[in-house]
Structures are given as C-alpha cells and as structure tokens.
PDB file of N, CA and C in Angstrom:
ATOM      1  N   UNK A   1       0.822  -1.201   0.000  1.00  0.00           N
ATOM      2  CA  UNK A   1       0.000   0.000   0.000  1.00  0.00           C
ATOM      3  C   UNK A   1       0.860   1.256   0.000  1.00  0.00           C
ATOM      4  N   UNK A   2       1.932   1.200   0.636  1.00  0.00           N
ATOM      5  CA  UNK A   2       2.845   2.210   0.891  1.00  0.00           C
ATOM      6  C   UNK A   2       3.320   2.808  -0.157  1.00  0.00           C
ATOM      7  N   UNK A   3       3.659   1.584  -1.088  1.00  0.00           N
ATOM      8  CA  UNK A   3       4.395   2.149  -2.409  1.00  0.00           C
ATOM      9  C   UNK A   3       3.557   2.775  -3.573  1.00  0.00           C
ATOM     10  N   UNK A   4       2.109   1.989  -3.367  1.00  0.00           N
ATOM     11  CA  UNK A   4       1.387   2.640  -4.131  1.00  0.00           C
ATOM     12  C   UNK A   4       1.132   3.849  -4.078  1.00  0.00           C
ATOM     13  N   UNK A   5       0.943   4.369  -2.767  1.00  0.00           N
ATOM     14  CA  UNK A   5       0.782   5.620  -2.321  1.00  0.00           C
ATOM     15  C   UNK A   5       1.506   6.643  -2.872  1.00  0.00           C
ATOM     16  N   UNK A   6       2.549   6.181  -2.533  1.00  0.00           N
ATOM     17  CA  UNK A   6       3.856   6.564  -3.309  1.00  0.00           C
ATOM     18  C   UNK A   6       4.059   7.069  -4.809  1.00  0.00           C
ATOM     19  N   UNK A   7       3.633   5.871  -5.194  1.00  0.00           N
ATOM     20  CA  UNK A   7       3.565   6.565  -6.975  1.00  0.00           C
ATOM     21  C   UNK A   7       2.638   7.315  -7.324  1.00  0.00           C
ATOM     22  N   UNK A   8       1.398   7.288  -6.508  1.00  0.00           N
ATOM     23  CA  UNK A   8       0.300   7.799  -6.798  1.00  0.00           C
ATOM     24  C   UNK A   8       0.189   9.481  -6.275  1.00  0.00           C
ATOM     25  N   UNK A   9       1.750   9.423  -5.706  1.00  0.00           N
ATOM     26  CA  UNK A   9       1.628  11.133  -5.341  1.00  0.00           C
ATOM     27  C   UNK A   9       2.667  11.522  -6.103  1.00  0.00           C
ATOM     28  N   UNK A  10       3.680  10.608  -6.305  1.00  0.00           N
ATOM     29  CA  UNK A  10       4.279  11.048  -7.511  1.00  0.00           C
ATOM     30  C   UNK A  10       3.989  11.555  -9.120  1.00  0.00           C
ATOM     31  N   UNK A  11       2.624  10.900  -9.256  1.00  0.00           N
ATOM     32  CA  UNK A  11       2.316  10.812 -10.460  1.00  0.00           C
ATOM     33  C   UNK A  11       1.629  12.001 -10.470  1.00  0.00           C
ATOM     34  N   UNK A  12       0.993  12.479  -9.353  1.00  0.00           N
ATOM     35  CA  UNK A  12       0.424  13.388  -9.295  1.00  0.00           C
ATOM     36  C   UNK A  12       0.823  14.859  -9.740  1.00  0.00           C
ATOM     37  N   UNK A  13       2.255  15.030  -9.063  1.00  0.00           N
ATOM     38  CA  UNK A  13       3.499  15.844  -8.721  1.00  0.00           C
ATOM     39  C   UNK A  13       4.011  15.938 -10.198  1.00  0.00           C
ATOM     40  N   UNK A  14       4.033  14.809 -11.007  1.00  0.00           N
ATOM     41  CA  UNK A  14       4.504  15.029 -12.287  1.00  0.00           C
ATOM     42  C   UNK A  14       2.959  15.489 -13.426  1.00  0.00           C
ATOM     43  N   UNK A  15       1.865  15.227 -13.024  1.00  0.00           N
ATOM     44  CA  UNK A  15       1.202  16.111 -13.916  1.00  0.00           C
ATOM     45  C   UNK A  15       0.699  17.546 -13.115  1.00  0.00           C
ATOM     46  N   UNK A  16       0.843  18.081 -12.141  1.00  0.00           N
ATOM     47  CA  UNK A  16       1.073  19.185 -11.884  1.00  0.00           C
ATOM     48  C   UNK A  16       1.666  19.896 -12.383  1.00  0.00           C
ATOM     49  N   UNK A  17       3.546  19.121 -12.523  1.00  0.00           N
ATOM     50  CA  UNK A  17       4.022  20.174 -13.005  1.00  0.00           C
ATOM     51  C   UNK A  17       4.224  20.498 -14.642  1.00  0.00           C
ATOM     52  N   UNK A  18       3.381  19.777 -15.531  1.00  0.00           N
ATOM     53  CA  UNK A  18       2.821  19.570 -16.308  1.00  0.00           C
ATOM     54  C   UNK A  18       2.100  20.819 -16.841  1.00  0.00           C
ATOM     55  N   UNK A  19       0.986  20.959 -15.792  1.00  0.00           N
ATOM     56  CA  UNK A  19      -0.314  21.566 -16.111  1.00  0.00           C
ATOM     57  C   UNK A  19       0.170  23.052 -16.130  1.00  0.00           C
ATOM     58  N   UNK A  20      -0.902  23.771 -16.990  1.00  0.00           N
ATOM     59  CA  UNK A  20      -0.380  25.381 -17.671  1.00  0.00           C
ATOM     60  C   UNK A  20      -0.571  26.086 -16.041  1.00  0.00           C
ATOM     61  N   UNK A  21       0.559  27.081 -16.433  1.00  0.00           N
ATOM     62  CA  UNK A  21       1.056  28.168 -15.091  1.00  0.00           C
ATOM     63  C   UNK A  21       1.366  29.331 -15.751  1.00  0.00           C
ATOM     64  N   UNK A  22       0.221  30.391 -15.060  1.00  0.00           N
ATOM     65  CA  UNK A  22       0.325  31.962 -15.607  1.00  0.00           C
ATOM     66  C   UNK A  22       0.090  32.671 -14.583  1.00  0.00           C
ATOM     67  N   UNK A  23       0.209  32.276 -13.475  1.00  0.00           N
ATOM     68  CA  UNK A  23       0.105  33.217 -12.083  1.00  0.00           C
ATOM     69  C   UNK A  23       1.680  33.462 -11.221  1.00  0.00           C
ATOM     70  N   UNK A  24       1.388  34.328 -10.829  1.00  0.00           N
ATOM     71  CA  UNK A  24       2.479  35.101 -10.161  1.00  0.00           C
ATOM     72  C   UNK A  24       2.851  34.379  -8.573  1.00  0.00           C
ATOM     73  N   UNK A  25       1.856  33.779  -8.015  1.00  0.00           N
ATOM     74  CA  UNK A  25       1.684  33.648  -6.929  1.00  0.00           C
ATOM     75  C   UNK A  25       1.707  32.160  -6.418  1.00  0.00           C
ATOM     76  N   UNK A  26       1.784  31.852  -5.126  1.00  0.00           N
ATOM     77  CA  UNK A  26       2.061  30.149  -4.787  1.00  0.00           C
ATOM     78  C   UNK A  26       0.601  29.750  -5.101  1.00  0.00           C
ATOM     79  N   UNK A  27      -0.059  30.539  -4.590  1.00  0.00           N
ATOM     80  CA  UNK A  27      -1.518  30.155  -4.484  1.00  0.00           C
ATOM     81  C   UNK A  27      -2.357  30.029  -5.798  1.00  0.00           C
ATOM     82  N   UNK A  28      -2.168  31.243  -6.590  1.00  0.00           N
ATOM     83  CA  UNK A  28      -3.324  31.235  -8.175  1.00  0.00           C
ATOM     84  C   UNK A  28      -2.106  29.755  -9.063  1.00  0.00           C
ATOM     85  N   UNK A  29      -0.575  30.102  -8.806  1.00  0.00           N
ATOM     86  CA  UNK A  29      -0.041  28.638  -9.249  1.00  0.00           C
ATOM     87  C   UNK A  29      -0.805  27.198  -9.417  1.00  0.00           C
ATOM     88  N   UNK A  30      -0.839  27.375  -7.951  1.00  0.00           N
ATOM     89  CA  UNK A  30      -1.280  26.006  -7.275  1.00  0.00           C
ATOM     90  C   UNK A  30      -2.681  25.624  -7.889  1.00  0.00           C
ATOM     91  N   UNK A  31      -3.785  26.585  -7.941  1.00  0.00           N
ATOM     92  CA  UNK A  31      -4.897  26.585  -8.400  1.00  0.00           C
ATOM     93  C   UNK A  31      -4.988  26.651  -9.671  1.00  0.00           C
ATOM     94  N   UNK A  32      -4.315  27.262 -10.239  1.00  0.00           N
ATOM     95  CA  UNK A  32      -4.467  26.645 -11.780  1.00  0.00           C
ATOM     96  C   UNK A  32      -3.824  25.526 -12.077  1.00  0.00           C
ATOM     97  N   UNK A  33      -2.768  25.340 -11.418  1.00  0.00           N
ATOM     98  CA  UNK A  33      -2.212  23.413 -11.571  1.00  0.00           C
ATOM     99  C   UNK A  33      -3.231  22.755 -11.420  1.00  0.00           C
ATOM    100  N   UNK A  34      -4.081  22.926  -9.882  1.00  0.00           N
ATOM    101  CA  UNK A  34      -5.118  21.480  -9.367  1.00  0.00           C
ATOM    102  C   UNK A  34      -6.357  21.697 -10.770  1.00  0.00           C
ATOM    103  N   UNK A  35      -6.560  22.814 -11.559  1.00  0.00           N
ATOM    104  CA  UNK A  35      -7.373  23.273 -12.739  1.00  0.00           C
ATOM    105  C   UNK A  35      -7.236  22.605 -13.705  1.00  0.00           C
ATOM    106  N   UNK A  36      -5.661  22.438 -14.156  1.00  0.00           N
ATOM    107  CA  UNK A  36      -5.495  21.803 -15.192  1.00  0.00           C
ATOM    108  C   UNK A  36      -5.639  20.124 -15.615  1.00  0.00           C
ATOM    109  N   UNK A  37      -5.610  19.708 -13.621  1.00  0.00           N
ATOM    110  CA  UNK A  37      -5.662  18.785 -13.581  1.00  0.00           C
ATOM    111  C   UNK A  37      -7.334  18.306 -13.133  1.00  0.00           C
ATOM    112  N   UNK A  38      -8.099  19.108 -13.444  1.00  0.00           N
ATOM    113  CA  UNK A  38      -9.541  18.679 -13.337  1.00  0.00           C
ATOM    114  C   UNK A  38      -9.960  19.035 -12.209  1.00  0.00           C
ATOM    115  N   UNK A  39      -9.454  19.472 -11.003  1.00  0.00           N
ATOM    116  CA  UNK A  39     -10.101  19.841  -9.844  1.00  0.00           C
ATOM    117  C   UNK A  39     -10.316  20.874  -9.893  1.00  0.00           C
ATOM    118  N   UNK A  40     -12.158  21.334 -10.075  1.00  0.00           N
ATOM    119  CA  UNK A  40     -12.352  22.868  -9.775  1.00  0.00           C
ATOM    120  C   UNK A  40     -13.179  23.444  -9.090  1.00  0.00           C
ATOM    121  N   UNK A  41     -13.089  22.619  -8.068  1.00  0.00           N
ATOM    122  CA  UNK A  41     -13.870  22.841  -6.423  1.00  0.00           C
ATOM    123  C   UNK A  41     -13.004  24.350  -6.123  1.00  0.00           C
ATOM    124  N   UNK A  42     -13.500  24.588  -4.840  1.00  0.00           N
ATOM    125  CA  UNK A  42     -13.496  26.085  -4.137  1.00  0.00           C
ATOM    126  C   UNK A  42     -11.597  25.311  -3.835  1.00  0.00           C
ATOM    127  N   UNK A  43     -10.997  26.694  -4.387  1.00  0.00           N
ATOM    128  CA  UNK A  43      -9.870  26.509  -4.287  1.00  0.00           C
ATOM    129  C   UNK A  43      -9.043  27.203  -2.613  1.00  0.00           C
ATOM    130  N   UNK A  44      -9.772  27.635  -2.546  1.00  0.00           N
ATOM    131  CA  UNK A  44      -9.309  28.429  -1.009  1.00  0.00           C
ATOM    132  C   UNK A  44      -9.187  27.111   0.067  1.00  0.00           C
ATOM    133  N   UNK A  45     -10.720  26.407  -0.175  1.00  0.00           N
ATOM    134  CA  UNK A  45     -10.277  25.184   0.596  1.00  0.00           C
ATOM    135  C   UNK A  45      -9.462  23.994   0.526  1.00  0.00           C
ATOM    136  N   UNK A  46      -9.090  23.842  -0.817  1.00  0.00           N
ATOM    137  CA  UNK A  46      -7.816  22.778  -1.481  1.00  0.00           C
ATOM    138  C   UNK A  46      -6.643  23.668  -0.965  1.00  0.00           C
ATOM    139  N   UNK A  47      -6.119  24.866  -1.161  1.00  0.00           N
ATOM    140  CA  UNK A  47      -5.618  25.980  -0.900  1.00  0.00           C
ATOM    141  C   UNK A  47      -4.646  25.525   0.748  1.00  0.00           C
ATOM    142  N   UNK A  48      -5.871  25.905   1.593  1.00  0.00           N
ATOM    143  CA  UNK A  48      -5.592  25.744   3.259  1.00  0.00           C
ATOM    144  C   UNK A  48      -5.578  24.326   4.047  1.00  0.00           C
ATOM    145  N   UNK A  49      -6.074  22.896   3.080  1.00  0.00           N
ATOM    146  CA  UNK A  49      -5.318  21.599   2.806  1.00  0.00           C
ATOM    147  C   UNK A  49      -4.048  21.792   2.625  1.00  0.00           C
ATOM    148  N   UNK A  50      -3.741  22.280   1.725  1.00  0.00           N
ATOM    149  CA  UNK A  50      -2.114  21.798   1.176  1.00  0.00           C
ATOM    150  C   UNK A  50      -1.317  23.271   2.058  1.00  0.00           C
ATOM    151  N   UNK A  51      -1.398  23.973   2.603  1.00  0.00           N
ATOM    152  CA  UNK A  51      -1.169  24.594   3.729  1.00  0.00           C
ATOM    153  C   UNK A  51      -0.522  23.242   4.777  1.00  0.00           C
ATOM    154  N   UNK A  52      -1.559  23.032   5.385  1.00  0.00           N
ATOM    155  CA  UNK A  52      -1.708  22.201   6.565  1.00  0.00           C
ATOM    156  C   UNK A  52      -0.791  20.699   6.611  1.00  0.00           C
ATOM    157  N   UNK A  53      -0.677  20.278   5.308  1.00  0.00           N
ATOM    158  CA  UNK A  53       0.537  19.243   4.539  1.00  0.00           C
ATOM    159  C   UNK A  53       1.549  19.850   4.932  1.00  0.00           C
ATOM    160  N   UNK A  54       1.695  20.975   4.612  1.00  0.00           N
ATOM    161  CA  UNK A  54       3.300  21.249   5.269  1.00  0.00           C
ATOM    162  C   UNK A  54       3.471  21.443   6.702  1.00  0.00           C
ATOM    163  N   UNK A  55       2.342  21.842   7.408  1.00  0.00           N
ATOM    164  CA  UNK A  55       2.450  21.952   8.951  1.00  0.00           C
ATOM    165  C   UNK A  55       2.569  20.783   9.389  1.00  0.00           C
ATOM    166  N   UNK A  56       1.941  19.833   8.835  1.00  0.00           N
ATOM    167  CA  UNK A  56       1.765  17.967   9.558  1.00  0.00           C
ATOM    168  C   UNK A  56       2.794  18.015   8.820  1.00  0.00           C
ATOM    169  N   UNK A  57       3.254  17.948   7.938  1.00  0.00           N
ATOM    170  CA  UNK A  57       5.350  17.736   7.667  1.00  0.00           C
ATOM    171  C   UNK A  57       6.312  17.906   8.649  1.00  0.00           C
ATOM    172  N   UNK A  58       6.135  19.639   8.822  1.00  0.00           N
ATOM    173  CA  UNK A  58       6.681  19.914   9.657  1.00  0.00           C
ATOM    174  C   UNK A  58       6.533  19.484  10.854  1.00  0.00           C
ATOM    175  N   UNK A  59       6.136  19.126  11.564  1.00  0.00           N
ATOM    176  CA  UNK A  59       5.379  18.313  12.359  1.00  0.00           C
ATOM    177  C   UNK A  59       5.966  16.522  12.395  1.00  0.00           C
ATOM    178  N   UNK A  60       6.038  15.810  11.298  1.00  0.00           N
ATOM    179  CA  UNK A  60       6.864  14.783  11.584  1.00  0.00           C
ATOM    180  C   UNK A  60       5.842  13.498  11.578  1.00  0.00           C
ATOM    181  N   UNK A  61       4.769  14.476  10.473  1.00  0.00           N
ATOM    182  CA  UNK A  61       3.663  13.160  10.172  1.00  0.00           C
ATOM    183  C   UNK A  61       3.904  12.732   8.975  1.00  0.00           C
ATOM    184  N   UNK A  62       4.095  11.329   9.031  1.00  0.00           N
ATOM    185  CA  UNK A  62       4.553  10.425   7.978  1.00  0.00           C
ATOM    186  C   UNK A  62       3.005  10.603   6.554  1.00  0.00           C
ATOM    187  N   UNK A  63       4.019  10.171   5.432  1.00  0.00           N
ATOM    188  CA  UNK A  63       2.575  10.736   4.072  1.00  0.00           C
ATOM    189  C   UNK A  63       1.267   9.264   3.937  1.00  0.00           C
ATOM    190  N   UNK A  64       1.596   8.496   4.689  1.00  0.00           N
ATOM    191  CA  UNK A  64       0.294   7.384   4.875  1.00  0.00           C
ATOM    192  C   UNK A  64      -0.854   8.136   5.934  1.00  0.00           C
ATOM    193  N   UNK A  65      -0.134   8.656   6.907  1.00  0.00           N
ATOM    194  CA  UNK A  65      -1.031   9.168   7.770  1.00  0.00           C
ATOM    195  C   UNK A  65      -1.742  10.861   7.531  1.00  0.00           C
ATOM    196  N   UNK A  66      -0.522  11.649   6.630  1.00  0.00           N
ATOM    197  CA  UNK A  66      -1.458  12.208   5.891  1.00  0.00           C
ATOM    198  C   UNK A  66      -2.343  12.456   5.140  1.00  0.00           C
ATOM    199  N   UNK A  67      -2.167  11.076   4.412  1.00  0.00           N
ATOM    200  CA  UNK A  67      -2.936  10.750   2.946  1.00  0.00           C
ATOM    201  C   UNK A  67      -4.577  10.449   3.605  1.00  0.00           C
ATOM    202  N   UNK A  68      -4.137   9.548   4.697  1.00  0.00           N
ATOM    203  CA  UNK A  68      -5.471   9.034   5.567  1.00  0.00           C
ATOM    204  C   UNK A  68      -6.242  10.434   6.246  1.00  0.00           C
ATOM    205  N   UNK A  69      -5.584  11.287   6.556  1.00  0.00           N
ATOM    206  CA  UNK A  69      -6.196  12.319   7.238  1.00  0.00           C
ATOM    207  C   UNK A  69      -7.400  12.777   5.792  1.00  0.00           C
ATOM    208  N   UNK A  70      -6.643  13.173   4.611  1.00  0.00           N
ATOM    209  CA  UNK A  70      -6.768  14.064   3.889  1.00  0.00           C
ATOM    210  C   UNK A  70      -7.772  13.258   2.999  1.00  0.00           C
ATOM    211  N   UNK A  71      -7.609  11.793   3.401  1.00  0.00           N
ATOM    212  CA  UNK A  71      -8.644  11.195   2.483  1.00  0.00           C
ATOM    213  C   UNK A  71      -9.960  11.123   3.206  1.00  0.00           C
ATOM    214  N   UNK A  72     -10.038  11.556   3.994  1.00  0.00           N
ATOM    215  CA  UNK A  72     -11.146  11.502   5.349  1.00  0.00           C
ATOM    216  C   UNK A  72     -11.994  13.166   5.147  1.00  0.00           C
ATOM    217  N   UNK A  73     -10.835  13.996   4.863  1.00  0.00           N
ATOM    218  CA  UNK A  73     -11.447  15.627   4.571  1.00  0.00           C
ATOM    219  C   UNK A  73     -12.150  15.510   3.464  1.00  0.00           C
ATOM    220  N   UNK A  74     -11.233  15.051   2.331  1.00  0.00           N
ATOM    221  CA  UNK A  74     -11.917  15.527   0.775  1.00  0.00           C
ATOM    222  C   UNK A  74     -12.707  14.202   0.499  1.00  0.00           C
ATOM    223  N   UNK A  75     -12.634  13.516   0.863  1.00  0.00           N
ATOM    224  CA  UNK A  75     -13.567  11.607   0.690  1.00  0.00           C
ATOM    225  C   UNK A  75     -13.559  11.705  -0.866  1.00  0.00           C
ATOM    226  N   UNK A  76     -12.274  12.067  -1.525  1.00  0.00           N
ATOM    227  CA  UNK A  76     -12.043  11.946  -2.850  1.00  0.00           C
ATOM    228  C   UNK A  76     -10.099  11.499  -2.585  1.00  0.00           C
ATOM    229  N   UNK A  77      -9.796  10.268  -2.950  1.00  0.00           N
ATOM    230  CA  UNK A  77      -8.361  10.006  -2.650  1.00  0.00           C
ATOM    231  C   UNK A  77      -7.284  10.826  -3.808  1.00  0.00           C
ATOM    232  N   UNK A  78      -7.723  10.719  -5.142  1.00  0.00           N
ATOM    233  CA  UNK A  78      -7.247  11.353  -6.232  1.00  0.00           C
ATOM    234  C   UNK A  78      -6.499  12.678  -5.693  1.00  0.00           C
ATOM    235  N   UNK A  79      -7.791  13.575  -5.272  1.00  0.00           N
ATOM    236  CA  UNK A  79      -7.034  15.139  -4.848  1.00  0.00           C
ATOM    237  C   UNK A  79      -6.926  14.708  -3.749  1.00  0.00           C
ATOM    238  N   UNK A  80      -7.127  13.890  -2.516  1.00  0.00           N
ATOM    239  CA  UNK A  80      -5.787  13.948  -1.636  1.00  0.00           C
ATOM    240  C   UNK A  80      -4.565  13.950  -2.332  1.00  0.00           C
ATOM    241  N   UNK A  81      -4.032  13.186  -3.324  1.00  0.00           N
ATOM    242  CA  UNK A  81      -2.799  12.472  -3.634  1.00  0.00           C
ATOM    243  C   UNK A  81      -2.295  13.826  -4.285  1.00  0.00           C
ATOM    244  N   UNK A  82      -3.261  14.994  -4.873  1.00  0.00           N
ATOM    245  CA  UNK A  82      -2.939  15.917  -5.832  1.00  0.00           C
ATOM    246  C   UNK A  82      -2.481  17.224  -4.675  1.00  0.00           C
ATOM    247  N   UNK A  83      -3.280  16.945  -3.686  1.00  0.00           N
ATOM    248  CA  UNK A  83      -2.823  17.900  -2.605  1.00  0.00           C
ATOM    249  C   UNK A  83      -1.599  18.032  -1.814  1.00  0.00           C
ATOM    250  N   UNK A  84      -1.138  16.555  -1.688  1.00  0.00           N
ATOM    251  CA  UNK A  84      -0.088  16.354  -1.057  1.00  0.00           C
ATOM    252  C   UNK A  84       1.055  16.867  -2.169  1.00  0.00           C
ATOM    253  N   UNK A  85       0.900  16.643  -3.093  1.00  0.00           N
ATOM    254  CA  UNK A  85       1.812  16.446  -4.124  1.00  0.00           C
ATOM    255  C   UNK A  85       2.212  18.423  -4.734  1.00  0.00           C
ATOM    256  N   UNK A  86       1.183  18.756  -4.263  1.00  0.00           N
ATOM    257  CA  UNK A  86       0.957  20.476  -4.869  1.00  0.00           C
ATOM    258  C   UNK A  86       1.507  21.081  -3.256  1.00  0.00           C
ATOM    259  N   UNK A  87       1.117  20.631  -2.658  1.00  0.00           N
ATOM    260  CA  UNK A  87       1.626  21.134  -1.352  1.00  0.00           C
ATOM    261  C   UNK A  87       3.422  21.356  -1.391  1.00  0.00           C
ATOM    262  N   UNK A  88       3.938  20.172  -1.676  1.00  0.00           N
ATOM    263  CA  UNK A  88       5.549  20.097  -2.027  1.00  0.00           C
ATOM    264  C   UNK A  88       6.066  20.832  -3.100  1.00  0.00           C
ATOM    265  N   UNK A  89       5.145  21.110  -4.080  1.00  0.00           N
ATOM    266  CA  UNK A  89       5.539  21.792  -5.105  1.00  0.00           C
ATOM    267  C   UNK A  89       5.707  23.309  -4.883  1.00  0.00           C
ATOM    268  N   UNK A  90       4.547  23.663  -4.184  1.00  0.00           N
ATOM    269  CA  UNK A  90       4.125  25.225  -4.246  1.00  0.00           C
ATOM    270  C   UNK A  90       4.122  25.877  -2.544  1.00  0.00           C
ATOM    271  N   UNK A  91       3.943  24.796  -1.507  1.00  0.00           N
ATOM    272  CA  UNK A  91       3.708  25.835  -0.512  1.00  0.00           C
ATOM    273  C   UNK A  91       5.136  25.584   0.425  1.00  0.00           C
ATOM    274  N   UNK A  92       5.329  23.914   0.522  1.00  0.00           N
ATOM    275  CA  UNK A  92       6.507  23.711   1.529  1.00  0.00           C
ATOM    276  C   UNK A  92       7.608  23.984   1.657  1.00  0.00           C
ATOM    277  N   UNK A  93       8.667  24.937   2.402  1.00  0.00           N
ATOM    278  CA  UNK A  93       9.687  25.370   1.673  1.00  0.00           C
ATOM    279  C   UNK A  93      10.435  23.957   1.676  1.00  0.00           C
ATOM    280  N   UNK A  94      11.757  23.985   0.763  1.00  0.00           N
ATOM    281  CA  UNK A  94      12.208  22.778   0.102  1.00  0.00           C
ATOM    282  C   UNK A  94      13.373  22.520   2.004  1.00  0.00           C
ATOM    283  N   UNK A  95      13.973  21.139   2.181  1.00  0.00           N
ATOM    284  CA  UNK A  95      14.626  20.727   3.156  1.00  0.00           C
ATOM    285  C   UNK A  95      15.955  21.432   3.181  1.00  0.00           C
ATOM    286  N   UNK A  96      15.849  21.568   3.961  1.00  0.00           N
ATOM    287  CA  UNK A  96      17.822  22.562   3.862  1.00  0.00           C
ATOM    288  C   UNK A  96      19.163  21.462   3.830  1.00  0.00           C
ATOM    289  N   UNK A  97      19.886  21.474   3.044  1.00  0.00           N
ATOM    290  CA  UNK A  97      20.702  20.944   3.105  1.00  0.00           C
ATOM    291  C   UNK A  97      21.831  21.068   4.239  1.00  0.00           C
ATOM    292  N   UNK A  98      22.125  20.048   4.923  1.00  0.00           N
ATOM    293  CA  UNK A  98      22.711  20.190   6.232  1.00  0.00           C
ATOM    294  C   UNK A  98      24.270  19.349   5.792  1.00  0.00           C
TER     295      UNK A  98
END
C-alpha cells in the first residue's frame, strides 16, 4: 500500500508540473495546476489543505497518515494524492541541506 501511495503522489506531482502556469503567486499557481488537472472545487479550501501538509510535515507526520487524514477531509483520494503532491511543489519550503 505504501508504495502505491507513493507513486500515486508522484504521479500526481509530475502532472502538476505539467499543467499550464500563468500566475504570479504560490496560491493562483497552485490553483491553476489542481485546474489543469480537473479539480475545480473552491480553491481556497484545497488551498488551506495543502497549507496544513506542510504543517503535519513539519510536524513529523509520515505521508500514509497524511494521505489518511486528507482522504477523510476531501472523501475523494485522487485530490488527496494531488494535494499532497501540490503542497511540495508550491507551498513547503524545500529541506535545507545540512
């Protein structure tokens, strides 16, 4: 299950960064990515999801137990997998090299 998970946020992550980008911003980015990719629910609330991915990151919550959280919010697994995946792209800052 793990690995599936896995590809399935990967795959996600690669048609994100795919999808057309004409905004200036992390946020209209992000929302026209999850757009291109067919999600066009209220974006403020996909938005403050993939927010919260990086706080439970930061935080030191593993991506099964996010995926489970997030599949429980949106009761659609697809844009969980697209959230997690847009979250890393656009909101989380990247790991510092130590």
């Amino acid at each position: 299950m793990a690995v599936l998970t896995k590809i399935l946020v990967l795959s996600a992550a690669t048609a994100l960064i795919g999808a057309p980008v004409a905004a200036a911003s992390p946020e209209s980015d992000f929302c026209a990515s999850m757009a291109g990719a067919g999600f066009t629910g209220d974006c403020a609330t996909i938005t403050t999801l993939a927010r919260d991915v990086c706080t439970q990151t930061d935080r030191g919550v593993d991506l099964d137990t996010l995926l489970a959280i997030l599949d429980q919010a949106t009761r659609d697994e697809n844009l969980s997998n697209y959230v997690v995946a847009g979250a890393r792209l656009y909101f989380c800052p990247p790991a510092s090299a130590t």
